[in-house]
C-alpha atoms as a PDB file:
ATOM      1  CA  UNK A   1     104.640  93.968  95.656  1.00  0.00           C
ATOM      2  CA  UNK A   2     102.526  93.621  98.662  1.00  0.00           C
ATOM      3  CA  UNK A   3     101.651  96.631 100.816  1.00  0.00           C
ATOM      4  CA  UNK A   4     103.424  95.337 104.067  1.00  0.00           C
ATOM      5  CA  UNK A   5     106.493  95.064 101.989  1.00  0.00           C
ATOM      6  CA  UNK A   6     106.488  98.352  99.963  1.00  0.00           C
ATOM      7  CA  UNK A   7     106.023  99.998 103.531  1.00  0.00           C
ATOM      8  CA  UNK A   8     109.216  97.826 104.763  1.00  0.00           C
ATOM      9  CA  UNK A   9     111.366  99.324 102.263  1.00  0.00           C
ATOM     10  CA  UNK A  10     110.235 102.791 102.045  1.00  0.00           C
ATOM     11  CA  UNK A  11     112.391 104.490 104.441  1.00  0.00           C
ATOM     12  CA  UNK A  12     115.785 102.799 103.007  1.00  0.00           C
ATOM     13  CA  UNK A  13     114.843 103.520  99.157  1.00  0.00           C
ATOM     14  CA  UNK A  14     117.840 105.421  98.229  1.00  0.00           C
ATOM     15  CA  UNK A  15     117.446 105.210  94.516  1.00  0.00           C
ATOM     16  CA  UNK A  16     113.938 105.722  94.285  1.00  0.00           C
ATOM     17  CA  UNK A  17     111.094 104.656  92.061  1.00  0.00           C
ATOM     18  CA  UNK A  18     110.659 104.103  88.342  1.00  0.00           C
ATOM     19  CA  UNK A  19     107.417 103.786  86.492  1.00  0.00           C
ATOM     20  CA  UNK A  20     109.659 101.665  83.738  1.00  0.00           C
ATOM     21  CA  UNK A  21     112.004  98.754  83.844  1.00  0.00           C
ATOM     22  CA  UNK A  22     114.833  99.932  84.555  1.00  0.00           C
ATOM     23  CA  UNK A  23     115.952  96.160  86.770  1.00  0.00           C
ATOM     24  CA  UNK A  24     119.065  96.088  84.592  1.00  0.00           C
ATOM     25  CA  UNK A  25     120.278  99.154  85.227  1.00  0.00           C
ATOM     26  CA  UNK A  26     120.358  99.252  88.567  1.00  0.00           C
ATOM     27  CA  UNK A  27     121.290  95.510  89.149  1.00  0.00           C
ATOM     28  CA  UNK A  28     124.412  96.833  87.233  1.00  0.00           C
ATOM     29  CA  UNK A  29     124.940 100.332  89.513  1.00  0.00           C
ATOM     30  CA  UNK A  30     124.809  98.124  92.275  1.00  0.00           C
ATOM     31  CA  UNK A  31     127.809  95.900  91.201  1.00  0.00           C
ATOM     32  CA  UNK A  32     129.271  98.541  90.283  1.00  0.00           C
ATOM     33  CA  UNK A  33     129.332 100.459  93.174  1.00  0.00           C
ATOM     34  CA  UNK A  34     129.132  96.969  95.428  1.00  0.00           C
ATOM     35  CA  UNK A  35     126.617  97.966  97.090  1.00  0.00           C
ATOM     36  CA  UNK A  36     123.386  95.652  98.562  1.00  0.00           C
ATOM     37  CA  UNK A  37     119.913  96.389  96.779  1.00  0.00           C
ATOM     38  CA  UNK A  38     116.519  94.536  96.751  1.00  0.00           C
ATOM     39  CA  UNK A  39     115.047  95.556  92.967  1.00  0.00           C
ATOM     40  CA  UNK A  40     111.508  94.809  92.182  1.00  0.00           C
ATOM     41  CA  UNK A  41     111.089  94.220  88.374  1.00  0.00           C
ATOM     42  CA  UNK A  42     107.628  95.533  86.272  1.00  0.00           C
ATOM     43  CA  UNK A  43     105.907  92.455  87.252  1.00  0.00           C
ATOM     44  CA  UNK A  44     107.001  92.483  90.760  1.00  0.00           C
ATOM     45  CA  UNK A  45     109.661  89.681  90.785  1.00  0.00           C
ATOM     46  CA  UNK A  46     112.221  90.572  93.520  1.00  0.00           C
ATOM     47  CA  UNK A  47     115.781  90.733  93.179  1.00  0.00           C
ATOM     48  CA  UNK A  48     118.554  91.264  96.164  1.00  0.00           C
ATOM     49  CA  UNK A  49     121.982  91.548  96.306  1.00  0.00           C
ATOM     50  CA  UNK A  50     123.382  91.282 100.018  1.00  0.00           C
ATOM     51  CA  UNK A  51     126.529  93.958 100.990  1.00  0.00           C
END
């Protein structure tokens, strides 16, 4: 993830920061809870799900 983005999403990171993959997992809380999410994976591949 580049630096200008990781500072773009800092203040809205809710769930905070994993040093493991944990992209499944929350790709399924946020369905769950239907909420919108951008998820960066362990190699930095970027998911989103709009609200």
């Amino acid at each position: 993830m580049p630096d200008e983005e990781f500072i773009g999403v800092w203040p809205c990171n809710h769930l905070g920061f994993s040093y493991v993959d944990i992209t499944p997992e929350l790709a399924e809380l946020a369905y769950r809870l239907d909420i919108g999410c951008t998820i960066y994976d362990g190699v930095g591949r970027k998911y989103q799900k709009s609200t």
